[in-house]
Protein backbone atom coordinates (compact mmCIF):
# COMPACT_ATOMS: atom_id res chain seq x y z
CA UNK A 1 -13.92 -13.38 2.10
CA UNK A 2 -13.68 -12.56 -1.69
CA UNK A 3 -11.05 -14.44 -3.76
CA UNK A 4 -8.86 -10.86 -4.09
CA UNK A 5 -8.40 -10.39 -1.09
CA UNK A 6 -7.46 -13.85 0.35
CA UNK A 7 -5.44 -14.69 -2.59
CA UNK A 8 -2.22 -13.28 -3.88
CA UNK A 9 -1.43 -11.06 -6.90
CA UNK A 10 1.26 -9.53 -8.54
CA UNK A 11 0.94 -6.87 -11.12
CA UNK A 12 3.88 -5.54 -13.18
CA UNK A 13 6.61 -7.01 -10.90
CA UNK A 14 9.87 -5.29 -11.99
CA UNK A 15 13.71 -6.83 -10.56
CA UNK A 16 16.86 -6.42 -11.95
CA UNK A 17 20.30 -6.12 -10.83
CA UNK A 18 23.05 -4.02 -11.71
CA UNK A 19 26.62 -5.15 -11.55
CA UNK A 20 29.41 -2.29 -12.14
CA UNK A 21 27.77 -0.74 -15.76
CA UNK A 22 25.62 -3.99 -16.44
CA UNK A 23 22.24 -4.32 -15.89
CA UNK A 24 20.80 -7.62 -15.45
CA UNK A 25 16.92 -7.70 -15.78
CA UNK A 26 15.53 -10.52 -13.75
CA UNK A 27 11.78 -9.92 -14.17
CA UNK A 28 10.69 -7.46 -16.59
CA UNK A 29 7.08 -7.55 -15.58
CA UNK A 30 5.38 -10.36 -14.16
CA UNK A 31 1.94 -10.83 -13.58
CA UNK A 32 0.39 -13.15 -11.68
CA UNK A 33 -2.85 -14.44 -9.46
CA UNK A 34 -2.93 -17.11 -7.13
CA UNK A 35 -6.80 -17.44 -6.13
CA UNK A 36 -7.29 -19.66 -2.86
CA UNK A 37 -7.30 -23.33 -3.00
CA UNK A 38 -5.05 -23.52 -5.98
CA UNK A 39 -1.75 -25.47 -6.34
CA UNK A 40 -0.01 -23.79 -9.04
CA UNK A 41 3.75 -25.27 -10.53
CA UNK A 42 6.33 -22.55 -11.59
CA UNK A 43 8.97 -23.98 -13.84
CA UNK A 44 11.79 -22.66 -15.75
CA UNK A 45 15.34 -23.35 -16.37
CA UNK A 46 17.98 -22.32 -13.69
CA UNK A 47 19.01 -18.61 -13.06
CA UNK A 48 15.30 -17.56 -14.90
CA UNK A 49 14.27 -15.42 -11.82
CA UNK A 50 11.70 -18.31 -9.96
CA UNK A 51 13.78 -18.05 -6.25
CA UNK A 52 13.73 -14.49 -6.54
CA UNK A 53 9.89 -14.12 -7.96
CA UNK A 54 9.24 -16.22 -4.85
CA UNK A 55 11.21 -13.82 -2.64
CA UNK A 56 9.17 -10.96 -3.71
CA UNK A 57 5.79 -12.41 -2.91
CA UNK A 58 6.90 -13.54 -0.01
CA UNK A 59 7.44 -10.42 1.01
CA UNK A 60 11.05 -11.28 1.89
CA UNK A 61 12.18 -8.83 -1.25
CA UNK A 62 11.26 -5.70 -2.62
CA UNK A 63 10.78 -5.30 -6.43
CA UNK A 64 12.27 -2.43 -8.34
CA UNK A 65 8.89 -1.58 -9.74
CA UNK A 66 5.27 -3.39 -9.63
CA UNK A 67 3.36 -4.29 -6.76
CA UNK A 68 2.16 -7.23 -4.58
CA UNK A 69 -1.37 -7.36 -3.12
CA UNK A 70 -1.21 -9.81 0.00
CA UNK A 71 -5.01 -10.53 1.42
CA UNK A 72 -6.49 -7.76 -0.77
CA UNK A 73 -3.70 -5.42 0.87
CA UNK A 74 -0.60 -3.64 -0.87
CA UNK A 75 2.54 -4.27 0.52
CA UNK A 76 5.15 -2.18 -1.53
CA UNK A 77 5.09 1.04 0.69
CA UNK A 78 4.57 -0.81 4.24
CA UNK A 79 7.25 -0.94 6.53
CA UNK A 80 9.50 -3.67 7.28
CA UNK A 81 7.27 -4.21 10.64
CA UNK A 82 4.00 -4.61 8.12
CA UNK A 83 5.29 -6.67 5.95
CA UNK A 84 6.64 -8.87 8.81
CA UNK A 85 3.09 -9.35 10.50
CA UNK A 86 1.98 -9.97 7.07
CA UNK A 87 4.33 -12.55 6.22
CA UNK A 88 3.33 -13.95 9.59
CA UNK A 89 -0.18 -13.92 9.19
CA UNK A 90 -0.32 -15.11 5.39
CA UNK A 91 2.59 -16.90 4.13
CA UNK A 92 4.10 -20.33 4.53
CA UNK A 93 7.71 -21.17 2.90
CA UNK A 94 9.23 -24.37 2.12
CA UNK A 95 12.79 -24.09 0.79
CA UNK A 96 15.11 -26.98 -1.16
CA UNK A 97 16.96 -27.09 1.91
CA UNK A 98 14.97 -27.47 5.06
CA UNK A 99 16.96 -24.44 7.15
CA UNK A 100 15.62 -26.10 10.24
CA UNK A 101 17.08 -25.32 13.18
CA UNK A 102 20.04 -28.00 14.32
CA UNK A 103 20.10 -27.47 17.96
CA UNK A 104 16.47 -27.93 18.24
CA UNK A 105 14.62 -31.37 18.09
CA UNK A 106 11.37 -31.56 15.17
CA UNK A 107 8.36 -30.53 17.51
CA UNK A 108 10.52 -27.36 18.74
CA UNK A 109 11.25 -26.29 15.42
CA UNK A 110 7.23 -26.21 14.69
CA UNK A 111 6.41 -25.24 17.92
CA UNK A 112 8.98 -21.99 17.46
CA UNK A 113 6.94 -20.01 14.88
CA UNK A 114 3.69 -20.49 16.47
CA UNK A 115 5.22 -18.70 19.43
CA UNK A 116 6.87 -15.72 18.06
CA UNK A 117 3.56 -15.28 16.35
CA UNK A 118 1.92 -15.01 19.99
CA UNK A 119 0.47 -18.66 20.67
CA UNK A 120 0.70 -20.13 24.16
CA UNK A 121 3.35 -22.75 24.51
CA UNK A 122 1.07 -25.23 24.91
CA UNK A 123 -1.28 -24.56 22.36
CA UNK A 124 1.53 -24.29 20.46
CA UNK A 125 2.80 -27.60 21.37
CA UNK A 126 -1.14 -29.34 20.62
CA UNK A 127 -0.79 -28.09 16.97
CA UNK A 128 3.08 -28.82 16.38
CA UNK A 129 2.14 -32.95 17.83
CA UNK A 130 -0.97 -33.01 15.17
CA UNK A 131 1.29 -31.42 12.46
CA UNK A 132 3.86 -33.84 12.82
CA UNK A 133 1.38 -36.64 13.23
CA UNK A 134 -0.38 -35.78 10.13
CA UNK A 135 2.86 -36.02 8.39
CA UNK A 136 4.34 -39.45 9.54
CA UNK A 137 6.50 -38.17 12.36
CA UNK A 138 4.78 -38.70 15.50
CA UNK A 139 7.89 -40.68 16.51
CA UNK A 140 10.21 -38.53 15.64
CA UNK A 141 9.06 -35.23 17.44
CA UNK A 142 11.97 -35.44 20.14
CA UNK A 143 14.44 -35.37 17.06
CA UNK A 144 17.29 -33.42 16.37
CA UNK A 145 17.27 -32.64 12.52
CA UNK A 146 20.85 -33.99 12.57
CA UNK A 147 19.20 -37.82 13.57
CA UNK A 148 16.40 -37.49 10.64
CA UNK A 149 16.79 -38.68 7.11
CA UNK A 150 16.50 -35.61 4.16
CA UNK A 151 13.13 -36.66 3.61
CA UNK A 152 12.14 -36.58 7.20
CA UNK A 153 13.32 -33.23 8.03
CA UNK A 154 11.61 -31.78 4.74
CA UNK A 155 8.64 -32.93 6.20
CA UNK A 156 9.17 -31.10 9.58
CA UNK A 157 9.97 -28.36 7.47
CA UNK A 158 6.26 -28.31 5.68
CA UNK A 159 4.84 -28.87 9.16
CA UNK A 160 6.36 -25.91 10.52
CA UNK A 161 5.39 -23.69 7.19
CA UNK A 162 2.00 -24.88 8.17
CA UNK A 163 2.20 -23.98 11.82
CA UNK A 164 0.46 -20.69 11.51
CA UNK A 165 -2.66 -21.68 9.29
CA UNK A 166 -1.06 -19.86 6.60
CA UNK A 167 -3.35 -18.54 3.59
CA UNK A 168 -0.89 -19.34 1.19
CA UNK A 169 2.29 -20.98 0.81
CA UNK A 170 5.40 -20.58 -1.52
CA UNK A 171 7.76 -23.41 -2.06
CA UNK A 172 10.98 -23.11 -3.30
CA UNK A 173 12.20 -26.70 -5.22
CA UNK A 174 10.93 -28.15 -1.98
CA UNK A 175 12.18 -31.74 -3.30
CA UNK A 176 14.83 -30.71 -5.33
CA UNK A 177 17.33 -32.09 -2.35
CA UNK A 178 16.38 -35.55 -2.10
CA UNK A 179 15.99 -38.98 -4.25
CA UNK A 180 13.49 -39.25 -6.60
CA UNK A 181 11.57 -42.04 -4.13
CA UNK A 182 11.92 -39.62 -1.10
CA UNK A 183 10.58 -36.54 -3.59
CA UNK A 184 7.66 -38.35 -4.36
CA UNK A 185 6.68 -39.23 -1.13
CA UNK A 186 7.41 -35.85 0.66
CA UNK A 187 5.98 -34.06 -2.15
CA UNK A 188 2.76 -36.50 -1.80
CA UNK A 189 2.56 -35.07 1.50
CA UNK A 190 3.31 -31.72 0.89
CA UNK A 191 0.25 -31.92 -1.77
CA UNK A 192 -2.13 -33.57 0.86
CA UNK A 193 -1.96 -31.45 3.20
CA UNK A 194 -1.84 -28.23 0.77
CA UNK A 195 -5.34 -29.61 -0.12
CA UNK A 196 -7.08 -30.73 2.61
CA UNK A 197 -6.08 -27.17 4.14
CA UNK A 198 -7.55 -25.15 1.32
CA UNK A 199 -4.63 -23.28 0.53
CA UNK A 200 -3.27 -21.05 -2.51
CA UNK A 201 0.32 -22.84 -2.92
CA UNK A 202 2.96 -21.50 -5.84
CA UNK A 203 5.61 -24.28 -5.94
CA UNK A 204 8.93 -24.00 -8.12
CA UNK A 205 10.10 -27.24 -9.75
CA UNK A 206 12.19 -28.62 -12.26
CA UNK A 207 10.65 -31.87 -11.84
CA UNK A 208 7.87 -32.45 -15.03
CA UNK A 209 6.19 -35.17 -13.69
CA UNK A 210 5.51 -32.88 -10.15
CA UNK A 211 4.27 -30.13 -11.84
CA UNK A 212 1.85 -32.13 -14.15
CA UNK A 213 0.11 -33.19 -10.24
CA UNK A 214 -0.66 -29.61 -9.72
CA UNK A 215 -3.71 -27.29 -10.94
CA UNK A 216 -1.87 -25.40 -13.40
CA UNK A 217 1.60 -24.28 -14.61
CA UNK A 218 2.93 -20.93 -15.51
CA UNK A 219 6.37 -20.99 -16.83
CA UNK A 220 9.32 -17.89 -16.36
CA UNK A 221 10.99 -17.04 -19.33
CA UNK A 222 12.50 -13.65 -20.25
CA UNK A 223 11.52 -11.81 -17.27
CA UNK A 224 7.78 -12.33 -17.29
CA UNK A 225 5.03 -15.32 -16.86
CA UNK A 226 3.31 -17.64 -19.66
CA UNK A 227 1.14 -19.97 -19.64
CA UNK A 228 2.45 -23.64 -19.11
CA UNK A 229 4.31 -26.40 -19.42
C-alpha cells in the first residue's frame, strides 16, 4: 500500500467560527501530510486551533472548507456512518484527559472498542491482556480507573487507542495532565509502542523537550502550518 493512501492529508483545511457579527478564523488553510511510520509534534500556544485541527482529521469535525484524505479516501462528503467506520478502521485518539470509562475496570475499557468494531469477546479480551501487558499494567487489568494513578490510566487510555490496529493516531496533549516524571514515562511508552507498531502519529504538545523526541515538528500559527520548532 502506497504512502497516500495509508497516510493522512489535509489540503486547504478551512474553520472558523462566528459569534453574533464576529468571525473568528481558526484555520485559514492548513496543509498537511502525515506519511506512515512518522511521529510528528504539533505545537503552538493555547487557543491557536491544534484541538480543533485534531478534531477535523479525526474525522470527529467537519471543516468549513478544505478536505481530508483518510487511507487515500476523501471524507468531506461521506456520511456520518462513513466517516464512523473510517474513524474505526484508521484512527486512534489519546486525549489530555483519559475519558475512560469509570464504571468499567482497565481491560474492559480496551476490550470495549474492539467489540463495537465486531471482534469476538474473547479475541477481544487476548489483545486488550497483551495491550495492557505491553504497557506495564498486567496487574492492573481488573481496575477501576478510579483505583489507578493519572499516569496509569493514561496508559490504559493509549492501550485502548491501540485496540483496533489503528493506521494512525492523533493525540491531543496526551501528558499535559500529569507530573513531569509521570509525562515522561507515559509519553516513553506512548512513543514505544507508536514505533514498534509502524504508525503515522500527530501529537499536540506544549512540552519542548517532547516534541524535540519526535520526527519532526510543524508549528500552528495564524490559521495555517509552518515548519518547526
Amino acid at each position: 500500500m502506497s504512502e497516500e493512501t495509508s497516510g493522512l492529508r489535509l489540503e486547504g483545511i478551512v474553520r472558523y467560527f462566528v459569534q453574533g457579527k464576529d468571525r473568528l478564523d481558526v484555520l485559514t488553510g492548513v496543509d498537511f501530510t502525515l506519511r506512515p511510520g512518522e511521529i510528528v509534534a504539533l505545537v503552538g500556544p493555547s487557543g491557536a486551533g491544534k484541538s480543533t485541527l485534531l478534531q477535523i482529521a479525526g474525522l470527529l469535525e467537519r471543516p468549513d472548507a478544505g478536505e481530508v484524505y483518510l487511507g487515500g479516501e476523501a471524507c468531506g462528503s461521506l456520511s456520518d456512518n462513513r466517516r464512523t467506520r473510517l474513524r474505526r478502521m484508521h484512527l486512534g485518539f489519546v486525549y489530555q484527559y483519559h475519558h475512560l470509562l469509570p464504571e468499567f475496570s482497565a481491560l474492559e475499557n480496551v476490550v470495549l472498542p474492539q467489540m463495537i468494531a465486531g471482534l469476538p469477546r474473547s479475541q477481544a479480551v487476548t489483545r486488550a491482556k497483551e495491550l495492557l501487558a505491553m504497557m506495564g499494567l498486567a496487574n492492573r487489568a481488573a481496575h477501576r480507573p478510579g483505583q489507578m494513578s493519572g499516569g496509569e490510566q493514561q496508559r490504559v487510555a493509549i492501550a485502548r487507542a491501540l485496540a483496533n490496529a489503528p493506521r494512525i493516531l492523533l493525540a491531543d496533549e496526551p501528558t499535559g495532565n500529569l507530573d513531569v516524571h509521570t509525562s515522561e514515562h507515559v509519553f516513553d511508552e506512548l512513543l514505544r509502542h507508536v514505533r514498534a507498531a509502524g504508525l503515522g502519529a500527530l501529537i499536540a504538545t506544549h512540552n519542548p523537550d517532547l516534541a524535540s523526541r519526535m520526527d519532526r515538528i510543524v508549528r500552528l500559527k495564524d490559521g495555517i502550518l509552518q515548519p518547526g520548532p
